[in-house]
Protein backbone atom coordinates (compact mmCIF):
# COMPACT_ATOMS: atom_id res chain seq x y z
CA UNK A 1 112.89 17.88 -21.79
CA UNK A 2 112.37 17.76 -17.73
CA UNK A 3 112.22 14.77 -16.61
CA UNK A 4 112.74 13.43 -12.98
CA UNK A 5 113.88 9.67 -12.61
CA UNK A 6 111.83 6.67 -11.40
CA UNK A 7 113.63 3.87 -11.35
CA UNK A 8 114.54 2.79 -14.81
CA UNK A 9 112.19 5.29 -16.76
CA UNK A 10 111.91 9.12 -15.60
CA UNK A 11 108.53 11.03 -15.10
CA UNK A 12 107.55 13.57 -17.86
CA UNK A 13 107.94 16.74 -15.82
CA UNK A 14 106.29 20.34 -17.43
CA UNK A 15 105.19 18.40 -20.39
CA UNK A 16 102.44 21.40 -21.72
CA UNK A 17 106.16 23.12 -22.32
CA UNK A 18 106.57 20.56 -24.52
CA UNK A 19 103.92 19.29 -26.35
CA UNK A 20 102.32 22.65 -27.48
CA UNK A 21 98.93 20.17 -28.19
CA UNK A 22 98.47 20.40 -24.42
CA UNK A 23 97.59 23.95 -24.76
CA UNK A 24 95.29 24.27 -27.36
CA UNK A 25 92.27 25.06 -26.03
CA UNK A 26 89.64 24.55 -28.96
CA UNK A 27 91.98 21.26 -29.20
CA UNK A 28 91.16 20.25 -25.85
CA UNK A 29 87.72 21.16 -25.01
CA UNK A 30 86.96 19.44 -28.59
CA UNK A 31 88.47 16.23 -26.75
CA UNK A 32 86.45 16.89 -23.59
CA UNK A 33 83.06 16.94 -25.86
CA UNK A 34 83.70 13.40 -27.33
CA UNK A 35 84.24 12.18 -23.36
CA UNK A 36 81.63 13.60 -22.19
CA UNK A 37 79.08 12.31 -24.82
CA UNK A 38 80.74 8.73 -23.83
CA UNK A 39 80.04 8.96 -20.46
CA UNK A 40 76.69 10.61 -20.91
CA UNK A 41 75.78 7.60 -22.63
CA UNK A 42 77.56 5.19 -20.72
CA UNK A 43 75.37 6.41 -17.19
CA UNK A 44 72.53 7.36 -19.26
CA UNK A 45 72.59 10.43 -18.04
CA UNK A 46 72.12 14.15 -19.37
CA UNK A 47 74.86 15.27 -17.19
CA UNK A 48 77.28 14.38 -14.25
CA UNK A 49 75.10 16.44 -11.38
CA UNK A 50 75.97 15.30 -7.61
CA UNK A 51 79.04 13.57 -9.44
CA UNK A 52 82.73 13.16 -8.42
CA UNK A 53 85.08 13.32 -11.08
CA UNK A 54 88.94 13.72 -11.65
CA UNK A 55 91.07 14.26 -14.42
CA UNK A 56 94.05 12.40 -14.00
CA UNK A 57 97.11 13.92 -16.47
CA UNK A 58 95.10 17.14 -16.62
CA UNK A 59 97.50 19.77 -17.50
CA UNK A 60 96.28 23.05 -18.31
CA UNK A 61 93.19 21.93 -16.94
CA UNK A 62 90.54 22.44 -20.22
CA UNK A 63 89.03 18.94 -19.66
CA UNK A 64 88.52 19.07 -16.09
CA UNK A 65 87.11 22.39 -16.38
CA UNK A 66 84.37 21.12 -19.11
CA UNK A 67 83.57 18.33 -16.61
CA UNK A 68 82.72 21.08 -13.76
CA UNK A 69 80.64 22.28 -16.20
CA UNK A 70 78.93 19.33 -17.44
CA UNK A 71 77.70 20.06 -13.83
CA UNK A 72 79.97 17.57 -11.54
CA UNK A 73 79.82 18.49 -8.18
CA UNK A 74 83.38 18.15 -7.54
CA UNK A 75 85.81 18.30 -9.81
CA UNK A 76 89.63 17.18 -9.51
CA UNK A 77 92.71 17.87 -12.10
CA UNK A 78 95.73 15.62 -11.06
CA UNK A 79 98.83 16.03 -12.56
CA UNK A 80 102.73 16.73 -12.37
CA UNK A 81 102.62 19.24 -15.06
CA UNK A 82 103.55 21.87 -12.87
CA UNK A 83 103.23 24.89 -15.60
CA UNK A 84 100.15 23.28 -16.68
CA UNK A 85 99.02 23.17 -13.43
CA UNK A 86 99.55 26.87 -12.16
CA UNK A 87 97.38 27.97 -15.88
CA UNK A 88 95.04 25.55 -14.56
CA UNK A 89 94.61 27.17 -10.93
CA UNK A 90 94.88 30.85 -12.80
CA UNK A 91 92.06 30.24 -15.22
CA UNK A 92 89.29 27.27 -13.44
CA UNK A 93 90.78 27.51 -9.58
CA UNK A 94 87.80 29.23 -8.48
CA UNK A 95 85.50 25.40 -9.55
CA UNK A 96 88.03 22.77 -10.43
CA UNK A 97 90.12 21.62 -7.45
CA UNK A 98 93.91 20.75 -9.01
CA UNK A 99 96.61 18.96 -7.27
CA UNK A 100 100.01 18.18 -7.99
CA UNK A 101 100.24 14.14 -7.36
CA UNK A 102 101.77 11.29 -9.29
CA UNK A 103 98.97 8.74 -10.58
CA UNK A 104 100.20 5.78 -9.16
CA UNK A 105 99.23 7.67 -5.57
CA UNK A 106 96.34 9.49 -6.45
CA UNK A 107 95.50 12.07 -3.55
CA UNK A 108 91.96 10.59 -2.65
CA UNK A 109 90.29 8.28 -0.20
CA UNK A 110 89.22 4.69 -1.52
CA UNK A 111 86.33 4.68 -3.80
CA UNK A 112 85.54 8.18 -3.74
CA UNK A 113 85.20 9.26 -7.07
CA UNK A 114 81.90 8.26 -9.54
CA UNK A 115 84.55 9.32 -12.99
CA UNK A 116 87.74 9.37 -13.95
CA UNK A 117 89.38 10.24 -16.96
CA UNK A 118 92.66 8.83 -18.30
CA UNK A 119 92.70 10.07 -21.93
CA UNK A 120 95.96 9.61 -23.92
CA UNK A 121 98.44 9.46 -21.03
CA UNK A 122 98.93 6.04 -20.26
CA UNK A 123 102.09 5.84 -22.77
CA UNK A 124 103.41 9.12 -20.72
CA UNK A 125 103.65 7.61 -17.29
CA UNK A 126 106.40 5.32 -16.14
CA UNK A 127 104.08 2.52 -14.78
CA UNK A 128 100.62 2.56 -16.43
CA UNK A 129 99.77 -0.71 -14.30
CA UNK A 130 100.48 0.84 -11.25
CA UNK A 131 98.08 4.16 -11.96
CA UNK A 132 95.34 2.04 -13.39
CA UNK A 133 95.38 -0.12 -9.91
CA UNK A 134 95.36 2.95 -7.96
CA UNK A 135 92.41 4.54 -10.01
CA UNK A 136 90.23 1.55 -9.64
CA UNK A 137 91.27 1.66 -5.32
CA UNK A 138 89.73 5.66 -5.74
CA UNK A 139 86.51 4.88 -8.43
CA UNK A 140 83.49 3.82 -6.91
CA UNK A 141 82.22 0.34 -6.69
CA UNK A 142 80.09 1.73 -9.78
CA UNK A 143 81.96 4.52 -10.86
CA UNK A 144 83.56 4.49 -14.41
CA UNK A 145 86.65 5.27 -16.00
CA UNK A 146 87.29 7.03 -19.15
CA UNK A 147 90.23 5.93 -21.25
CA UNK A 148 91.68 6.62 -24.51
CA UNK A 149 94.08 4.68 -25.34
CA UNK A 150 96.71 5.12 -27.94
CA UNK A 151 97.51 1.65 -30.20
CA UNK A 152 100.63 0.91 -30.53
CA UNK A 153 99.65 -0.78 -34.15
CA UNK A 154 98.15 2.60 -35.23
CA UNK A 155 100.42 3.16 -38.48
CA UNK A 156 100.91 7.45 -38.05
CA UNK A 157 102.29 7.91 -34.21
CA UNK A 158 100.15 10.65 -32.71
CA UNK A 159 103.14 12.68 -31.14
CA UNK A 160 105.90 12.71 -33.78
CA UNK A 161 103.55 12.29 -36.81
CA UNK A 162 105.84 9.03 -38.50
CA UNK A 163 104.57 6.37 -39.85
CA UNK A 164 105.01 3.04 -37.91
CA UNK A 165 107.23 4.74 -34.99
CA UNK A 166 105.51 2.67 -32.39
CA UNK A 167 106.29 -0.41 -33.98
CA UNK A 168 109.63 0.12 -33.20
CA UNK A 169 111.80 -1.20 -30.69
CA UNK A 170 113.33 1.89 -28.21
CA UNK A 171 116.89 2.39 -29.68
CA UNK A 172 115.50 2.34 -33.50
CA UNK A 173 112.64 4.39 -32.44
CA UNK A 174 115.03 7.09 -30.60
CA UNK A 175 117.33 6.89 -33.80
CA UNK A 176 114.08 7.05 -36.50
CA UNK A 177 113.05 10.53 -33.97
CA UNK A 178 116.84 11.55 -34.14
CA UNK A 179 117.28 11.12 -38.53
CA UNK A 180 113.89 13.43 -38.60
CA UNK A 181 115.20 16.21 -36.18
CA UNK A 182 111.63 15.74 -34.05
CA UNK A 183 113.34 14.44 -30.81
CA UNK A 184 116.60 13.77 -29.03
CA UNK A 185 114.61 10.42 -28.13
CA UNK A 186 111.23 8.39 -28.13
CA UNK A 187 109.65 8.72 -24.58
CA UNK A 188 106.20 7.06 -25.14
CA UNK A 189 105.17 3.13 -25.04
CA UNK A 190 102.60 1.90 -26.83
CA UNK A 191 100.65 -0.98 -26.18
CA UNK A 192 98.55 -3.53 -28.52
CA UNK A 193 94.72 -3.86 -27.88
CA UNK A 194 96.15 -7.32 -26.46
CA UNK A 195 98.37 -5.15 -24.07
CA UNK A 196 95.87 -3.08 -23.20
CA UNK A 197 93.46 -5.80 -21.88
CA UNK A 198 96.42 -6.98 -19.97
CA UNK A 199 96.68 -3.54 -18.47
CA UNK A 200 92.50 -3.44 -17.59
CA UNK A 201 93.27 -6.95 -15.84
CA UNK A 202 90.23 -7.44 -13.32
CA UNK A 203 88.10 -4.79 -14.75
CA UNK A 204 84.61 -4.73 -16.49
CA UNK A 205 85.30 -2.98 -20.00
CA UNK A 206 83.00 -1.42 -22.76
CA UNK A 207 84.07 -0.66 -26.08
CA UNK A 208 82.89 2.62 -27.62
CA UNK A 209 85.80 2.82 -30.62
CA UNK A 210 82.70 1.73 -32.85
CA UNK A 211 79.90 3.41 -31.63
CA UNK A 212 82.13 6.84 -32.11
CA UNK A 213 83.73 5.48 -35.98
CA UNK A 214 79.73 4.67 -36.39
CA UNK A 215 77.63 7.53 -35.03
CA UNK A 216 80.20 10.22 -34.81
CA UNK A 217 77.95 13.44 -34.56
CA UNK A 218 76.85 11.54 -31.36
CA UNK A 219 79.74 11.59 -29.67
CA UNK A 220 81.48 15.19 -31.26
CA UNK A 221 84.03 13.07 -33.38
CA UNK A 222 82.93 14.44 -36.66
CA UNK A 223 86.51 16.56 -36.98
CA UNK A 224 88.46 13.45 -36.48
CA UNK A 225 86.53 10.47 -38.27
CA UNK A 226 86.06 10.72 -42.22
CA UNK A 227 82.79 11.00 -43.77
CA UNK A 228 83.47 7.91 -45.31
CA UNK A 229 84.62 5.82 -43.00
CA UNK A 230 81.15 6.71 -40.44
CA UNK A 231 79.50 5.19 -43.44
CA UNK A 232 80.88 1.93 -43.50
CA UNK A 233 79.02 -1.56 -42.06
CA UNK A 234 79.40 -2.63 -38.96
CA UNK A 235 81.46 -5.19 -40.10
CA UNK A 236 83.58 -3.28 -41.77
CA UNK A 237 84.18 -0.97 -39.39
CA UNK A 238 84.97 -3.94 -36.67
CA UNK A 239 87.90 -5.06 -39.46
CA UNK A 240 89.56 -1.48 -38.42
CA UNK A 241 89.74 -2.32 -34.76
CA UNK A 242 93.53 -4.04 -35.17
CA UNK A 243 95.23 -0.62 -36.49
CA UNK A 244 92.77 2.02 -35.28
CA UNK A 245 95.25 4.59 -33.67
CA UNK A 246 92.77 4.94 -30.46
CA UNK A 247 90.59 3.12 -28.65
CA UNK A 248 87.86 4.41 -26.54
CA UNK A 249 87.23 2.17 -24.10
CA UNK A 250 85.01 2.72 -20.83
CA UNK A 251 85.92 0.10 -17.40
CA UNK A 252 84.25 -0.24 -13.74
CA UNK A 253 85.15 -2.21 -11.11
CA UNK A 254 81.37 -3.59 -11.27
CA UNK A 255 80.18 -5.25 -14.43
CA UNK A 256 78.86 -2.27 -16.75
CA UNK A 257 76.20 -2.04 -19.44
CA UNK A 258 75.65 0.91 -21.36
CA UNK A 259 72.40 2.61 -20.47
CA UNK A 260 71.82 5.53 -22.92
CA UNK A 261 70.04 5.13 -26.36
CA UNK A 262 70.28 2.25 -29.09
CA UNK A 263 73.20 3.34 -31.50
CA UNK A 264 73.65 2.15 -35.30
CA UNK A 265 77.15 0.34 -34.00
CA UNK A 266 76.48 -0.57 -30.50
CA UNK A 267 78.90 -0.85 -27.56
CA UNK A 268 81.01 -4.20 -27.52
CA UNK A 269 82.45 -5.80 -24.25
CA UNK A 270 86.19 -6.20 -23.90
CA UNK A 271 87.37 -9.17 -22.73
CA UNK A 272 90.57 -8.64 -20.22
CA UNK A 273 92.18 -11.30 -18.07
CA UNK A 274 91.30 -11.81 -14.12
CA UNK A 275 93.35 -10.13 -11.44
């Protein structure tokens, strides 16, 4: 696995060579139709016309390329996948602008960008809290971020497919990995939904996790949540939140309210510490 060192943690270099998810298109752009419907709602918008919007952790470049064409009129893939990268410029280079750039120094001026996406990569990157600080520096005072966020107290692990992995301390998780032949060792960390408001310190934050377990034909979840489980009462559904394995969250740097139409589960604020 390439990986380049940064400080006590290395960088995941040329990870779509080694997570073969990365390049599954249908996959992806599956992925990019559950974000989009978020943010669609989230703006109340039909669209992102006349917006900015990045990517960051874009890799081949499928979800950046269905936010040019939800009509964003700039579009940004940041990344340090450099394979990923070069099928990104080969395939959407001619509309999506892609750049090679660590996320804790994200290649833009200050508060230049109405969205960003940060979908399942904040257990990849060797300092989360320093990325997340440097996205809010780039977002607009009324721009909004995107996030899915893996939970640490989800019970299958996403990447390795083993039941309570991320529970695990590092040395038992890189042994558990080891005894099932799936890695030499465990790279990712996991966070708790208390973790995770730690790491959205200072920002305004909107819960969607609901809203897209509730309504899932709304937001182009119906492959991933069970019939049965979009059926459930609001309060059951809420009684999921400890061990769902992602949240979808949505932050600003300005408080946020959800503009698009009333939903059977509606949006809930997340309460996160001040900066």
């Amino acid at each position: 696995m390439a990986r380049a060192k940064t400080g006590e943690r290395e960088a995941q270099l040329a990870y779509s060579e080694q997570m073969a998810t990365m390049l599954d298109e249908a996959g992806r752009r599956r992925k990019a139709a559950k974000i989009l419907a978020v943010l669609r709602h989230v703006r109340g918008l039909d669209d992102l016309s006349g917006l900015t919007a990045a990517d960051v952790g874009c890799s081949a470049g499928f979800i950046a390329d269905e936010l040019a064409g939800a009509g964003a009129a700039r579009t940004y893939g940041v990344d340090i996948d450099v394979p990923g990268l070069r099928a990104a410029r080969t395939r959407f280079g001619d509309h999506v602008q892609f750049v090679c750039s660590a996320g804790q120094a994200l290649p833009f001026p200050d508060a230049s960008l109405d969205v960003v996406v940060f979908n399942h990569i904040y257990e990849h990157v060797v300092d989360p809290d320093a990325v997340i600080a440097d996205v809010k520096r780039v977002l607009k005072p009324d721009g909004v971020l995107y996030l899915g966020l893996g939970n640490r107290l989800g019970v299958i692990e996403p990447h390795y497919k083993l039941p309570f992995l991320s529970y695990l301390p590092p040395a038992a998780a890189d042994r558990y990995v080891r005894a099932f032949g799936r890695a030499d060792s465990y790279y990712e960390r996991f966070r708790t939904r208390r973790g995770l408001q730690q790491l959205l310190a200072g920002w305004h934050v909107v819960d969607y996790t609901l809203p897209v377990l509730g309504d899932p034909a709304a937001f182009s979840g119906e492959d991933m949540v069970p019939a049965m489980v979009s059926r459930l009462p609001e309060r059951a559904l809420a009684a999921t939140l400890p061990l769902v394995p992602t949240y979808v969250w949505v932050a600003s740097p300005s408080p946020l309210r959800p503009a698009g139409p009333a939903l059977r589960v509606a949006p809930r604020p997340v309460p996160t510490p001040a900066r």
